[in-house]
C-alpha atoms as a PDB file:
ATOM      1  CA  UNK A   1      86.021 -46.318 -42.644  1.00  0.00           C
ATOM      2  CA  UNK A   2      89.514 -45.848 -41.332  1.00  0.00           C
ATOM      3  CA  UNK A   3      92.090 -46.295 -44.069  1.00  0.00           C
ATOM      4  CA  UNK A   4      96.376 -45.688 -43.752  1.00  0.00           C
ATOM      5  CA  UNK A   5      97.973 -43.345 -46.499  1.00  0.00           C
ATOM      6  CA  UNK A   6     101.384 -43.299 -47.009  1.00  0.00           C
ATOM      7  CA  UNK A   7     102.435 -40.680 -49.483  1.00  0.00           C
ATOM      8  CA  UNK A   8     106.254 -41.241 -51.190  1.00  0.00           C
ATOM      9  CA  UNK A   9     109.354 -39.898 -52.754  1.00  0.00           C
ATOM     10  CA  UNK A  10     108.104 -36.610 -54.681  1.00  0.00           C
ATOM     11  CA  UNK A  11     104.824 -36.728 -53.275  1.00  0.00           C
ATOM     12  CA  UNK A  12     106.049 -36.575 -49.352  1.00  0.00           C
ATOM     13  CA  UNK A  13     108.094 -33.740 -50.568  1.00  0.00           C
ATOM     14  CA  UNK A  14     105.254 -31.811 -52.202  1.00  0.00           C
ATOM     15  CA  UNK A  15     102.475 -32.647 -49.399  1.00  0.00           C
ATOM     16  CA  UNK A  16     104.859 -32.080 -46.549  1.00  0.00           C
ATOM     17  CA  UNK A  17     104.280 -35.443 -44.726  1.00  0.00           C
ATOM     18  CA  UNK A  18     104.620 -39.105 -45.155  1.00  0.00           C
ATOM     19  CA  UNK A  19     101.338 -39.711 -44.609  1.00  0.00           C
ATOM     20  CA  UNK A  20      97.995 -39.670 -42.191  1.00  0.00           C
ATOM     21  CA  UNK A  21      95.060 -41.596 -40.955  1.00  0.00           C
ATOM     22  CA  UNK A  22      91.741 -40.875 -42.953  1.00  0.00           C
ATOM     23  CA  UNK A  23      88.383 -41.133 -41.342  1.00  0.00           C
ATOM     24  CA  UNK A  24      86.889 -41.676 -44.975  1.00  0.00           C
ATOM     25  CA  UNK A  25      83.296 -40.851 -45.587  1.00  0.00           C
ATOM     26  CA  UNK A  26      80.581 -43.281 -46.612  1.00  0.00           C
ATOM     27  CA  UNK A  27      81.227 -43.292 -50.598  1.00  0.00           C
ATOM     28  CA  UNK A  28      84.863 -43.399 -50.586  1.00  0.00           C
ATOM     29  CA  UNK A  29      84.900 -47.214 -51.420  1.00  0.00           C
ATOM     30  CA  UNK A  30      87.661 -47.100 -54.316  1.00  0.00           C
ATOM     31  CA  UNK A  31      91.096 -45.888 -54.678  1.00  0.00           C
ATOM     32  CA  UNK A  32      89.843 -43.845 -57.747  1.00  0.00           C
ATOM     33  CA  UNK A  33      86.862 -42.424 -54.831  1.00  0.00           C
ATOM     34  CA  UNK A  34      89.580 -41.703 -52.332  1.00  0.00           C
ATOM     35  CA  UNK A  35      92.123 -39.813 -54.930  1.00  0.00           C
ATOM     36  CA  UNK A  36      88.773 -37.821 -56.005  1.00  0.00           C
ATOM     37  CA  UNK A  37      88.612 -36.936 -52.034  1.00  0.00           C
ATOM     38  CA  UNK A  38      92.578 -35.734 -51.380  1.00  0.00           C
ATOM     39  CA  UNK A  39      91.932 -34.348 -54.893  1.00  0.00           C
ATOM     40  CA  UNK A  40      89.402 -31.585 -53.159  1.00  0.00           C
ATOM     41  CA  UNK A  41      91.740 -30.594 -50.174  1.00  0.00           C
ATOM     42  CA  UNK A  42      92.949 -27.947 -52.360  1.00  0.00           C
ATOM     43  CA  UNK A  43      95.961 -26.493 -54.520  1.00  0.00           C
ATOM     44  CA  UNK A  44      99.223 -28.623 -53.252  1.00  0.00           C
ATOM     45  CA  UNK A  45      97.013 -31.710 -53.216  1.00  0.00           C
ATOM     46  CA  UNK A  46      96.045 -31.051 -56.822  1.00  0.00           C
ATOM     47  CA  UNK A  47      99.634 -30.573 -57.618  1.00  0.00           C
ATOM     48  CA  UNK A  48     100.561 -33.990 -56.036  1.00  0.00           C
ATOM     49  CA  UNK A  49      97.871 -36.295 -56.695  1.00  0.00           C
ATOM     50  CA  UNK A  50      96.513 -34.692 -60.341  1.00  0.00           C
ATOM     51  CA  UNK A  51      94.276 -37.151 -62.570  1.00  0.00           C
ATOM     52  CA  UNK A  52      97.085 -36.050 -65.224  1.00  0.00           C
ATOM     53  CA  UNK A  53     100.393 -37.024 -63.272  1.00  0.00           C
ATOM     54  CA  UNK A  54     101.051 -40.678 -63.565  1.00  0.00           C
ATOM     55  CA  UNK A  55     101.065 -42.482 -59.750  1.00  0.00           C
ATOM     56  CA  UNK A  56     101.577 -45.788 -58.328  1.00  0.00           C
ATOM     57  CA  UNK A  57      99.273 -46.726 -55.886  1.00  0.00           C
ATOM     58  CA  UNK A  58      99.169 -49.932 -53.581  1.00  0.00           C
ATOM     59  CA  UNK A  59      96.484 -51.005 -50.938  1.00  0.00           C
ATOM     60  CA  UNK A  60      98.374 -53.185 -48.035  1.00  0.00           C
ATOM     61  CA  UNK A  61     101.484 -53.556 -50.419  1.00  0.00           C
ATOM     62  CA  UNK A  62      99.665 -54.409 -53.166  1.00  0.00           C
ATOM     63  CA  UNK A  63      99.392 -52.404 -56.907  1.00  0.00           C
ATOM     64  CA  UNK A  64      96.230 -51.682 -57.304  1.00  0.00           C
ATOM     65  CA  UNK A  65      94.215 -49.620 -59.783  1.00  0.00           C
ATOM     66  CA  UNK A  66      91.258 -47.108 -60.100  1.00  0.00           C
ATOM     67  CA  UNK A  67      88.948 -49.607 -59.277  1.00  0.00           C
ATOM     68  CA  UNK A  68      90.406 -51.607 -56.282  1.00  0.00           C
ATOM     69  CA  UNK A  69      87.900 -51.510 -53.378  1.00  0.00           C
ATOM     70  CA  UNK A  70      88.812 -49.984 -50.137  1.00  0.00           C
ATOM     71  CA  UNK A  71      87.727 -52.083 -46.977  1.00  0.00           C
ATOM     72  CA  UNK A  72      88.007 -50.592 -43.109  1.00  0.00           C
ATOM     73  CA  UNK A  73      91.563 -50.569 -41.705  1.00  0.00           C
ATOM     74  CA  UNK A  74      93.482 -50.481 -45.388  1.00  0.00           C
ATOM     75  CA  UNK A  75      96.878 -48.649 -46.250  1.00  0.00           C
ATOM     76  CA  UNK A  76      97.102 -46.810 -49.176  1.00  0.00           C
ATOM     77  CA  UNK A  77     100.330 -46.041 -50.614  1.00  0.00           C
ATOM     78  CA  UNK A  78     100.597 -42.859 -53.207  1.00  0.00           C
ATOM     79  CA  UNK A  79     104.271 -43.288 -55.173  1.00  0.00           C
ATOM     80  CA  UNK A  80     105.093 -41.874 -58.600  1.00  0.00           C
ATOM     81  CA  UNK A  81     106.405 -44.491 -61.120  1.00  0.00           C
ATOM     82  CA  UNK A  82     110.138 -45.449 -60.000  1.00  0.00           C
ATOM     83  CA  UNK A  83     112.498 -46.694 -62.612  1.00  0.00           C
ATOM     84  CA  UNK A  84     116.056 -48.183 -62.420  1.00  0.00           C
ATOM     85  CA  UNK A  85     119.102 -47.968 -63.672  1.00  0.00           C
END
């Protein structure tokens, strides 16, 4: 499955890059799945994408949580919480 990330605001900064296209494997079929996958590229993507940091995530502009299922083709979005003023 072929899914979009986009990766914003402090997270772009810490990764490097505003995002990439993922050949996922077979059992990556939820955004909590996929986060568990970036999660195990290592030290800076534990830093940005930590189960303990507080993100945003939408699939094709949409919020979605832990549970949202990934289909062929999606974009992911990765944004920590935004607040106004």
């Amino acid at each position: 499955m072929k899914l979009r990330l986009k990766f914003f605001a402090s997270i772009r900064e810490q990764l490097g890059c505003d995002g990439e296209v993922l050949e996922a494997p077979a059992g990556v079929v939820t955004v909590a799945a996929l986060r568990q996958l970036l999660l195990g590229r290592g030290d800076i993507w534990q830093q940005a994408l930590s189960g303990n940091r507080v993100l945003r995530v939408a699939v094709n502009q949409d919020m979605a949580g832990p549970d949202t299922p990934l289909r062929d083709g999606d974009e992911v979005a990765f944004f920590p919480p935004v607040t106004g003023g």
